[in-house]
C-alpha atoms as a PDB file:
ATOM      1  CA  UNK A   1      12.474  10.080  -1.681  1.00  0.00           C
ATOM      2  CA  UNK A   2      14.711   6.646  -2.359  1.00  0.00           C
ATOM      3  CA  UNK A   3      17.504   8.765  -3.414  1.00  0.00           C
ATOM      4  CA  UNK A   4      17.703  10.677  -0.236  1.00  0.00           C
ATOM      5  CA  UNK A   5      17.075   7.779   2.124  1.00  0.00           C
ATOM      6  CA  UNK A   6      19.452   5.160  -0.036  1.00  0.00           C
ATOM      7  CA  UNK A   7      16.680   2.384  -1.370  1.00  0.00           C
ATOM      8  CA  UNK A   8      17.762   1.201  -4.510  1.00  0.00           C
ATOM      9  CA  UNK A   9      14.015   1.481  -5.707  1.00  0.00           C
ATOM     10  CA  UNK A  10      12.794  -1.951  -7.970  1.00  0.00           C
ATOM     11  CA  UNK A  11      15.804  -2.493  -9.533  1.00  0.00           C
ATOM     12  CA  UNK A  12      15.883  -5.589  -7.273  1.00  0.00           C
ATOM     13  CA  UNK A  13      12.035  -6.704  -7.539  1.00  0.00           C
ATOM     14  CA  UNK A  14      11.023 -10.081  -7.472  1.00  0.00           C
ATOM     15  CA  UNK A  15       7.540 -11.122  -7.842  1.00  0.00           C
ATOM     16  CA  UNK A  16       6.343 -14.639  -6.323  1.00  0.00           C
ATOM     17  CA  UNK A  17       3.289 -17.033  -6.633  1.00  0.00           C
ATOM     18  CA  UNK A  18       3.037 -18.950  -3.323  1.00  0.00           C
ATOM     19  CA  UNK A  19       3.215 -22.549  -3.425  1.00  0.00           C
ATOM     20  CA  UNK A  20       5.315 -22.454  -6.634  1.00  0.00           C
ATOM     21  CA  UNK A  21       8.733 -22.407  -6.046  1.00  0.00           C
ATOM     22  CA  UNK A  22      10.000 -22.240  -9.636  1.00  0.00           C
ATOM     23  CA  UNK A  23       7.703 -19.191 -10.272  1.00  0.00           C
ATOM     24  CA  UNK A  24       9.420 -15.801 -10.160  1.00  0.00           C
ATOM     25  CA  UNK A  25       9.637 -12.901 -12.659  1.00  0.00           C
ATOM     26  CA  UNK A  26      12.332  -9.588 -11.967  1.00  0.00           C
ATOM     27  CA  UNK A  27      11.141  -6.440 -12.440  1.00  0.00           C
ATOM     28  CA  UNK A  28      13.282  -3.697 -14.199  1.00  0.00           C
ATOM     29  CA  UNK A  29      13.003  -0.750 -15.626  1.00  0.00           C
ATOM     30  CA  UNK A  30      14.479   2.494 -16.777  1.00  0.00           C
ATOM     31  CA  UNK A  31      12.397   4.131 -14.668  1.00  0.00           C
ATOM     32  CA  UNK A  32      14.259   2.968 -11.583  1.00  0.00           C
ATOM     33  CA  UNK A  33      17.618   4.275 -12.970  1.00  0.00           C
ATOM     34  CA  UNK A  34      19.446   6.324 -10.288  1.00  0.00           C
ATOM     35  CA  UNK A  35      21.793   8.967 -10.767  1.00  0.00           C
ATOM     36  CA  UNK A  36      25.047   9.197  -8.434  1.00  0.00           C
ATOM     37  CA  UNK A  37      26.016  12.904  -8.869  1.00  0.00           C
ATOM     38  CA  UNK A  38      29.473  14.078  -8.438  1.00  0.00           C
ATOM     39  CA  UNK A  39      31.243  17.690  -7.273  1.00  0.00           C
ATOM     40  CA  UNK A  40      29.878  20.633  -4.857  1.00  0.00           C
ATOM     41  CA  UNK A  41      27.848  20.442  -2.840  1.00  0.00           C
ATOM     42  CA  UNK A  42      25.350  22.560  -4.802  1.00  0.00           C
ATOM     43  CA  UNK A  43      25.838  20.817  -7.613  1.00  0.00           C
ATOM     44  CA  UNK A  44      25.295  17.121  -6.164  1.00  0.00           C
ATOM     45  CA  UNK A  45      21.625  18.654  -4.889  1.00  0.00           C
ATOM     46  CA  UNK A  46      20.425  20.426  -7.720  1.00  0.00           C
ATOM     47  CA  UNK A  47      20.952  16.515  -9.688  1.00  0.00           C
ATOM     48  CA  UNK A  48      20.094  14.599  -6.810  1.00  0.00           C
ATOM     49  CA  UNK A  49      16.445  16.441  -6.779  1.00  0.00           C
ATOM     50  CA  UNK A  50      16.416  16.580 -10.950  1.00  0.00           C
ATOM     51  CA  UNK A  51      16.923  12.965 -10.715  1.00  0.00           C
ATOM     52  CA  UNK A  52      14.031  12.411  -7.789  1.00  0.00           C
ATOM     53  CA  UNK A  53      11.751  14.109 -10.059  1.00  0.00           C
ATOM     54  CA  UNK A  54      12.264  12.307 -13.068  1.00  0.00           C
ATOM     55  CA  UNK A  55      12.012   8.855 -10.842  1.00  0.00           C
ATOM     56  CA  UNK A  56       8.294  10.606 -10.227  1.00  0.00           C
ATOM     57  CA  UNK A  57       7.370  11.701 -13.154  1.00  0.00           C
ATOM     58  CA  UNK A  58       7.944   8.528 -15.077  1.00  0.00           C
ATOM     59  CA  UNK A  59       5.984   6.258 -12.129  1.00  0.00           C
ATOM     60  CA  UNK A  60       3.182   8.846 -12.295  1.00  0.00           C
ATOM     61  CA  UNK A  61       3.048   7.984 -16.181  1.00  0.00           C
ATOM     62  CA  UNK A  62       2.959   4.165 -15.648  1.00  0.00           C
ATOM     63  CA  UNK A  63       0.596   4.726 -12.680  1.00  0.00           C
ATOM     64  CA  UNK A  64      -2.072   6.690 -15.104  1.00  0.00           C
ATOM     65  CA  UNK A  65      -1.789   3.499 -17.234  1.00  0.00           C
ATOM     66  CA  UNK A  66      -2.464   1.438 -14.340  1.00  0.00           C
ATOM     67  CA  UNK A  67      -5.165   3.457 -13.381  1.00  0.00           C
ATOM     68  CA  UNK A  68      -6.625   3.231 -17.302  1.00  0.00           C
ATOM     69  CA  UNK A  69      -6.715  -0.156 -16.899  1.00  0.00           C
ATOM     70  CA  UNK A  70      -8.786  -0.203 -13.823  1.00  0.00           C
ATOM     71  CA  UNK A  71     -11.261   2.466 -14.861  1.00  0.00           C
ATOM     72  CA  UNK A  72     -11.747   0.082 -17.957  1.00  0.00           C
ATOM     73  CA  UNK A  73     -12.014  -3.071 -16.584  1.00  0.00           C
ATOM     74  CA  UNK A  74     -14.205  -1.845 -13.493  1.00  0.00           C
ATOM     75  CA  UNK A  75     -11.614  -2.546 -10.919  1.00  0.00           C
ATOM     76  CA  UNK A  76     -11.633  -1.121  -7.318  1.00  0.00           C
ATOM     77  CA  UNK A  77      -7.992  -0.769  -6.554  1.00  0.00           C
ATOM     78  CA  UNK A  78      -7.019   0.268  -3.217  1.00  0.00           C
ATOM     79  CA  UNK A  79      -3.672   0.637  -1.369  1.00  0.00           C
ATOM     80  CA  UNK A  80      -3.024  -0.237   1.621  1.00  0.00           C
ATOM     81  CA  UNK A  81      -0.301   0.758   3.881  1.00  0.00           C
ATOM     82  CA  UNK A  82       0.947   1.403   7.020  1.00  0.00           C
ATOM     83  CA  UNK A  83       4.368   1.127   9.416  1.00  0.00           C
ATOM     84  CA  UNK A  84       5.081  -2.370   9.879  1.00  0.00           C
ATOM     85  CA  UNK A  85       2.937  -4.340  12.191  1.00  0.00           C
ATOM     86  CA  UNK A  86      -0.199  -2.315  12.183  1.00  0.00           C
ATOM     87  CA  UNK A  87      -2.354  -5.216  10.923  1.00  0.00           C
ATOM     88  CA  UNK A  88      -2.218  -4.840   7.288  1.00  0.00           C
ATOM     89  CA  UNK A  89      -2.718  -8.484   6.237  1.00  0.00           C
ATOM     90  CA  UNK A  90      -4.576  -9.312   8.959  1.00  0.00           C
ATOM     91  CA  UNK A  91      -6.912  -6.724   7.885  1.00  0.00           C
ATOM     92  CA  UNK A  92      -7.467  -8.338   4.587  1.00  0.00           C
ATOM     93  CA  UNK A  93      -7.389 -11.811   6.348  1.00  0.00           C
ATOM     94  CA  UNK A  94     -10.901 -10.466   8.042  1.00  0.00           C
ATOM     95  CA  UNK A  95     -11.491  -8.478   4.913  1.00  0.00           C
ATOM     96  CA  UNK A  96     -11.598 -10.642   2.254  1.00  0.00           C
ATOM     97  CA  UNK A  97     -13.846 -13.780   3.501  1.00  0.00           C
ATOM     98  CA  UNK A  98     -16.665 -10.658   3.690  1.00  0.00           C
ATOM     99  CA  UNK A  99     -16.236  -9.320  -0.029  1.00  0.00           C
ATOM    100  CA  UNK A 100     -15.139 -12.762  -1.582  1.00  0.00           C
ATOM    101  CA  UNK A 101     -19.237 -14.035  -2.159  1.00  0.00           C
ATOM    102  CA  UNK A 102     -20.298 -11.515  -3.574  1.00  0.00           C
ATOM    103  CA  UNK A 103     -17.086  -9.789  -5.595  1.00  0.00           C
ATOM    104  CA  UNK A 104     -14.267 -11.605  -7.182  1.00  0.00           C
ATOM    105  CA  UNK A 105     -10.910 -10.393  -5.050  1.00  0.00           C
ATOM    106  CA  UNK A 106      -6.857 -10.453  -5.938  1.00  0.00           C
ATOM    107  CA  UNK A 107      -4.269  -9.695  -3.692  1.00  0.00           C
ATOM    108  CA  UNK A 108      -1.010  -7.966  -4.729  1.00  0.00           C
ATOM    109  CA  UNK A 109       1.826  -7.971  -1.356  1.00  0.00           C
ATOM    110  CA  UNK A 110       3.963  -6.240  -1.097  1.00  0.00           C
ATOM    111  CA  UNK A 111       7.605  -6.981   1.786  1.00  0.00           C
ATOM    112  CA  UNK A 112      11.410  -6.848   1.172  1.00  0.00           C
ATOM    113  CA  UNK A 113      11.603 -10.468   1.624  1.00  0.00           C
ATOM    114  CA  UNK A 114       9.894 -13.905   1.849  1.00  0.00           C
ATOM    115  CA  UNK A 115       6.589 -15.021   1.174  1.00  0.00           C
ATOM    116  CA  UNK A 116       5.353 -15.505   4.540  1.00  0.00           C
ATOM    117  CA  UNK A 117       2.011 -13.069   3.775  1.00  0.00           C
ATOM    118  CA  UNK A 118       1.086 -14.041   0.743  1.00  0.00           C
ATOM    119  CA  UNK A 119       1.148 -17.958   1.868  1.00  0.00           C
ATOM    120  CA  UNK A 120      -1.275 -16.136   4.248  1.00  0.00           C
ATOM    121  CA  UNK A 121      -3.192 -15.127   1.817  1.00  0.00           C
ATOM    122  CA  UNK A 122      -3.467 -17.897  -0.363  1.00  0.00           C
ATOM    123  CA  UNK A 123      -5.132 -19.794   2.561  1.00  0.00           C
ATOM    124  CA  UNK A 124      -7.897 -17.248   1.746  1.00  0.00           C
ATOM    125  CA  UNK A 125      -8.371 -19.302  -1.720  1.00  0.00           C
ATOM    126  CA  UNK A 126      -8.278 -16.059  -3.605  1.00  0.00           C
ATOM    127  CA  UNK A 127      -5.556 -14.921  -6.255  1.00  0.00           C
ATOM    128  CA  UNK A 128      -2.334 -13.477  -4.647  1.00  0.00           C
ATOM    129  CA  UNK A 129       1.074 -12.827  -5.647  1.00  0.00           C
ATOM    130  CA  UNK A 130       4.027 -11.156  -3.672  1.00  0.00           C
ATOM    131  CA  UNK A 131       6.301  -8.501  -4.885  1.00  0.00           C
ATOM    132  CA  UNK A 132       9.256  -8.461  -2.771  1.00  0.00           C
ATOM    133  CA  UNK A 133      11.182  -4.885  -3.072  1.00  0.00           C
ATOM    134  CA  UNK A 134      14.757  -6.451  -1.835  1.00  0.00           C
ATOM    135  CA  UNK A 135      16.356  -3.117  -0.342  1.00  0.00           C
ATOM    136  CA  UNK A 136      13.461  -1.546  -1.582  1.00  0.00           C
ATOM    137  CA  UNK A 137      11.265   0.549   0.927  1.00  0.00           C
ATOM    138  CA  UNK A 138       8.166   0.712  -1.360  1.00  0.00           C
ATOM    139  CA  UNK A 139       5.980  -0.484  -4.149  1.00  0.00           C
ATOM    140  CA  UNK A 140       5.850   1.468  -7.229  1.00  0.00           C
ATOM    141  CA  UNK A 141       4.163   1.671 -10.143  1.00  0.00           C
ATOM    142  CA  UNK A 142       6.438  -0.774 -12.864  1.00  0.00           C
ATOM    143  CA  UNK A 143       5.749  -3.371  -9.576  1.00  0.00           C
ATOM    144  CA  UNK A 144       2.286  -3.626  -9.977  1.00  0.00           C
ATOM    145  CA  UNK A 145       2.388  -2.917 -13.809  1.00  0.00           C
ATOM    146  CA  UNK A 146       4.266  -6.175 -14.411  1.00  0.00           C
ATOM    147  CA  UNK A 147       2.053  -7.756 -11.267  1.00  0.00           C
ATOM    148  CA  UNK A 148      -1.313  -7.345 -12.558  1.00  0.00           C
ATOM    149  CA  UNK A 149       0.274  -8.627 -15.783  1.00  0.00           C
ATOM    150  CA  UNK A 150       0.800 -11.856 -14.305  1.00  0.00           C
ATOM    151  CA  UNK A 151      -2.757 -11.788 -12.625  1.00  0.00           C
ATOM    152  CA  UNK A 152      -5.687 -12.591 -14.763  1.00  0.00           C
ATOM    153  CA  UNK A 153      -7.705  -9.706 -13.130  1.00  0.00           C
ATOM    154  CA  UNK A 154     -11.661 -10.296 -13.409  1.00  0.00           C
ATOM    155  CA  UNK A 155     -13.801  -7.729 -14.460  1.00  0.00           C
ATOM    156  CA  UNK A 156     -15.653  -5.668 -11.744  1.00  0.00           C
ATOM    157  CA  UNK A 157     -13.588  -6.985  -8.984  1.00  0.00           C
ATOM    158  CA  UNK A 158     -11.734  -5.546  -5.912  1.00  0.00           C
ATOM    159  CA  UNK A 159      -7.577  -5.361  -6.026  1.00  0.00           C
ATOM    160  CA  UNK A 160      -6.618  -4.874  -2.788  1.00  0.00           C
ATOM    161  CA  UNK A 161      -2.076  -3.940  -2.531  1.00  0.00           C
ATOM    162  CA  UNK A 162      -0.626  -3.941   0.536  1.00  0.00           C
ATOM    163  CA  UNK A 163       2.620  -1.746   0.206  1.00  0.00           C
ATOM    164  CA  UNK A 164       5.746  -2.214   2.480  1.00  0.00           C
ATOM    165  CA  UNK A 165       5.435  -1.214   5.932  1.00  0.00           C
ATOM    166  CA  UNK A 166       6.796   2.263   5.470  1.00  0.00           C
ATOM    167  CA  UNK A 167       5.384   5.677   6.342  1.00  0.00           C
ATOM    168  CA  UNK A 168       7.475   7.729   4.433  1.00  0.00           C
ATOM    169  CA  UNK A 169       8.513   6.889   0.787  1.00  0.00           C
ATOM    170  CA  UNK A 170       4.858   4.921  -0.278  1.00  0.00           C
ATOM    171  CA  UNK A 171       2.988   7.630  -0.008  1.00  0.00           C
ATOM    172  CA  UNK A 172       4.683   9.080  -2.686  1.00  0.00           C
ATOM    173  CA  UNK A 173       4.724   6.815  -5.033  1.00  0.00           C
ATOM    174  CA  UNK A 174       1.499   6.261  -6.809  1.00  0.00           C
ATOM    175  CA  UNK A 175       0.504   2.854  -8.248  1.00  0.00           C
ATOM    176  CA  UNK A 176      -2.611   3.831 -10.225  1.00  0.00           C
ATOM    177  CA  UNK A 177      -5.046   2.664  -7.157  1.00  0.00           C
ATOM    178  CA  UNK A 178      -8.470   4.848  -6.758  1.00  0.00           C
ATOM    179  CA  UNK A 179      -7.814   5.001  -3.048  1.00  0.00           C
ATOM    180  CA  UNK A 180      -4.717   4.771  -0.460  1.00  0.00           C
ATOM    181  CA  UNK A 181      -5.804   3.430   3.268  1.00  0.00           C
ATOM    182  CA  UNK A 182      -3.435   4.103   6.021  1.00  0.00           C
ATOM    183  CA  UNK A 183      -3.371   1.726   8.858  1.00  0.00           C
ATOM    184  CA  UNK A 184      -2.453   2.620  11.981  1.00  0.00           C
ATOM    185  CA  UNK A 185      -2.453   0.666  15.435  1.00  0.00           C
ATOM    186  CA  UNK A 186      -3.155   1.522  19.011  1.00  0.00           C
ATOM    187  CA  UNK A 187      -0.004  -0.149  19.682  1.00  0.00           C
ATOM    188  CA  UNK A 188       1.981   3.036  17.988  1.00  0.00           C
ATOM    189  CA  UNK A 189       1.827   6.740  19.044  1.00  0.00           C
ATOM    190  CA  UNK A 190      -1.515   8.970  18.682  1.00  0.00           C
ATOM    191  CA  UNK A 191       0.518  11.342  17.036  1.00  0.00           C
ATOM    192  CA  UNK A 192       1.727   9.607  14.690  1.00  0.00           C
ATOM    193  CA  UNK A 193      -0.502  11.663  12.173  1.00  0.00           C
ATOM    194  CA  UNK A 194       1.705  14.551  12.851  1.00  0.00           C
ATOM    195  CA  UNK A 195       5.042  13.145  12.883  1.00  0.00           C
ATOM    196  CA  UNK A 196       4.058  11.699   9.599  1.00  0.00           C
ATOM    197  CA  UNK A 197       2.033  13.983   7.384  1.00  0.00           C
ATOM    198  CA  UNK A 198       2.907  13.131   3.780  1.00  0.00           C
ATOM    199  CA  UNK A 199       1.239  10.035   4.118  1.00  0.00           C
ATOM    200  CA  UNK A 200      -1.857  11.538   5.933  1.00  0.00           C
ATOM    201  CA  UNK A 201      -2.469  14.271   3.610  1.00  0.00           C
ATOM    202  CA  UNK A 202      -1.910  12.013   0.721  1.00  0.00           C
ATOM    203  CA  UNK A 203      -4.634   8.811   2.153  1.00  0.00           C
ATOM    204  CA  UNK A 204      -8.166   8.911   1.591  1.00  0.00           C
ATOM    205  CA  UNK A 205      -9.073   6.601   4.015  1.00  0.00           C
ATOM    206  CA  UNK A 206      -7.443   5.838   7.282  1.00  0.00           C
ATOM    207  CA  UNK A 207      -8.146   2.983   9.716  1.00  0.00           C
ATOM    208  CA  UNK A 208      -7.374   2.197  13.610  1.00  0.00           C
ATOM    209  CA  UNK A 209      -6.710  -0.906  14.193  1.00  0.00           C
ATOM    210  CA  UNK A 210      -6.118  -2.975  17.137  1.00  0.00           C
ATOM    211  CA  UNK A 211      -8.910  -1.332  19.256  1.00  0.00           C
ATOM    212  CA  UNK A 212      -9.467  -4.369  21.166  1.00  0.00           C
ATOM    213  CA  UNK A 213      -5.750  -3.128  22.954  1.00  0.00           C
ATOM    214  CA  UNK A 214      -7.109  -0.092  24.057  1.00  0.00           C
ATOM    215  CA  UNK A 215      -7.893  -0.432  27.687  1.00  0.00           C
ATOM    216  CA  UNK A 216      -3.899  -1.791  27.756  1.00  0.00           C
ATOM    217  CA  UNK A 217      -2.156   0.896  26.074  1.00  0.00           C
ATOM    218  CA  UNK A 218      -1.548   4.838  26.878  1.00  0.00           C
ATOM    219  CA  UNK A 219      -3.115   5.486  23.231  1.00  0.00           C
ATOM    220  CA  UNK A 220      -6.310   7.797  22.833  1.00  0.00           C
ATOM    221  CA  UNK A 221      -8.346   7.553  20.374  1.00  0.00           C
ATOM    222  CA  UNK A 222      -9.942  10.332  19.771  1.00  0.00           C
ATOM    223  CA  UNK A 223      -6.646  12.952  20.129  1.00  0.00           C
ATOM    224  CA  UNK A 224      -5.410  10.941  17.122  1.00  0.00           C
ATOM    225  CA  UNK A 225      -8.347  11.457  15.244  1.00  0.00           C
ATOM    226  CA  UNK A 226      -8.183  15.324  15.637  1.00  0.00           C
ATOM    227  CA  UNK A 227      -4.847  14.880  14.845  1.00  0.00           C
ATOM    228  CA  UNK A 228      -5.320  13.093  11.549  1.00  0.00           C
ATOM    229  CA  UNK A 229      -8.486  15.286  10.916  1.00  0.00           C
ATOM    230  CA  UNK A 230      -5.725  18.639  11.570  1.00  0.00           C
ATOM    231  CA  UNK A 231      -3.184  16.997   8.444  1.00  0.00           C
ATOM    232  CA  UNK A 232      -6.174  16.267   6.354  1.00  0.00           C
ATOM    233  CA  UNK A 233      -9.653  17.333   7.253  1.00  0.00           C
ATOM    234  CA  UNK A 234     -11.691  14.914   4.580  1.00  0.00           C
ATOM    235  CA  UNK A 235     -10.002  11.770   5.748  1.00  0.00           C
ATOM    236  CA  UNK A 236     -12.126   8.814   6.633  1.00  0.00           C
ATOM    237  CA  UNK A 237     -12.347   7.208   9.295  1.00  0.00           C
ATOM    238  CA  UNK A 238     -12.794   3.607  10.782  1.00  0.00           C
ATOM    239  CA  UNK A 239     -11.624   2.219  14.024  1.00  0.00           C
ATOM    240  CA  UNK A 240     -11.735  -1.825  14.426  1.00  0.00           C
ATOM    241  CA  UNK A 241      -9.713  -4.708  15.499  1.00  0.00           C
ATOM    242  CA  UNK A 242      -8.459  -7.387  13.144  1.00  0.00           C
ATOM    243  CA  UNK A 243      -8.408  -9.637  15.761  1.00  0.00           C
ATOM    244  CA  UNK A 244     -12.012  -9.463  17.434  1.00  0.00           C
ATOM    245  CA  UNK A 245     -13.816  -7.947  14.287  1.00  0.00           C
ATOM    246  CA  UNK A 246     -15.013  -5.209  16.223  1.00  0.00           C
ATOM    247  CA  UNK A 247     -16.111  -2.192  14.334  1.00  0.00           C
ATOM    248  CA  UNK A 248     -15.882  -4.317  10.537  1.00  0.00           C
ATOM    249  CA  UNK A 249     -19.418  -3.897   9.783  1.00  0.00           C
ATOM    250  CA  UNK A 250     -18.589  -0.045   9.129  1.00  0.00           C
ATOM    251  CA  UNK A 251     -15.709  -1.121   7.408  1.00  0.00           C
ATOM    252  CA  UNK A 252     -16.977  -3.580   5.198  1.00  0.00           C
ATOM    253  CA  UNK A 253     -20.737  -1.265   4.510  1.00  0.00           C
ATOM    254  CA  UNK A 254     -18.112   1.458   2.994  1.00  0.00           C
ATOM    255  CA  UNK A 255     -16.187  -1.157   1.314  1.00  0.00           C
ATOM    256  CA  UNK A 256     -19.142  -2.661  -0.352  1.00  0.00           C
ATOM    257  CA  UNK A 257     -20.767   0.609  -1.062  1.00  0.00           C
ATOM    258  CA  UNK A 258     -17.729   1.595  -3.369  1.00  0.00           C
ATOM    259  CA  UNK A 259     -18.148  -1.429  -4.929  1.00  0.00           C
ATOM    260  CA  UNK A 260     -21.677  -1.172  -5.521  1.00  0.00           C
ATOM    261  CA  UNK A 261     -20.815   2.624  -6.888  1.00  0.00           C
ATOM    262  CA  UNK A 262     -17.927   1.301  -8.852  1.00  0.00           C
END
């Protein structure tokens, strides 16, 4: 939770367009409000946890009206996240240029600071802002509330969020999406399923990436599967490389499936 590991939540959210330099809104809320308790020990706990649920309960709220927006305008929403480096936005980099003919696609990114992946993005020619978090360690769901606000979101269309690399505090923070997608790399641990399991048990989806590193890394595949099947036995599963596009056309059949269905 923020209040346990010290992130001061969106009370220092900025969201960005790319390319426009005089383009910025803050994000606030009182849903970010954070209470410093004082006395025992006891004491201190009991608020600190009274105050960690409250933080949840009033994103879940604004995340079911994020999610009622989706539902009614026919968007696929899905959240992606991961540790950093795993290949989240050069997932969508691939990604995108495969949906993009045939589906109309915005990107919401998330980081601390700069730009730097949204720019990326942009080069994509498809709607993008960034939300940077400051000491923030996640997205939540005021972020993409005022976001999508700023987005004019088409109807029947894919919203794709990628979250701040973080393995702990995004997964529980929900933003409204239909679906969270965990990324994980070859480059990290194969247990990193069970040295992580909040975010395993809470994805849907969960995607290796970096496959084409395999042969140079002491990673296997298919003990980190079990172990990600052990944490949560109806997660998906997709192994690829960003890089190569080995393994996408699994990845994007699924994707397009859902949109098909949705």
């Amino acid at each position: 939770m923020c209040d346990s590991c010290g992130c001061s939540s969106g009370n220092g959210a900025v969201i960005y367009k790319p390319g426009d330099a005089a383009y910025h809104v803050h994000v606030s809320g009182d849903a970010h409000h954070h209470d410093h308790a004082s006395g025992n020990h006891d004491h201190t706990h009991s608020r600190q946890v009274k105050v960690e649920q409250d933080v949840l309960l009033q994103n879940n709220l604004l995340a079911e009206r994020n999610r009622g927006f989706f539902e009614a305008k026919n968007i696929l929403a899905l959240n992606f996240l991961s540790s950093p480096g795993s290949g989240k936005t050069s997932l969508l980099e691939k990604t995108v240029p495969f949906i993009k003919p045939d589906c109309h696609v915005s990107v919401i990114e998330g980081d601390q600071q700069t730009t730097r992946d949204a720019e990326r993005i942009q080069a994509l020619d498809v709607p993008v802002l960034q939300v940077n978090t400051g000491t923030g360690c996640h997205l939540d769901a005021l972020m993409i509330n005022r976001a999508v606000k700023e987005m004019n979101l088409a109807d029947n269309s894919l919203l794709c969020i990628e979250n701040v690399g973080n393995l702990v505090c995004p997964a529980l923070f929900d933003l409204g999406e239909a679906m969270k997608i965990v990324v994980i790399s070859v480059t990290e641990g194969d247990d990193k399923p069970l040295k992580y399991p909040t975010m395993f048990v809470e994805a849907d989806i969960c995607i290796l990436n970096k496959t084409d590193l395999l042969p140079h890394v002491p990673f296997d595949a298919a003990v980190c599967r079990d172990n990600a099947s052990r944490v949560n036995q109806k997660l998906e599963w997709f192994e690829l490389s960003a890089a190569t596009g080995e393994g996408f056309d699994a990845w994007i059949e699924w994707l397009k499936s859902k949109l098909k269905k949705d």
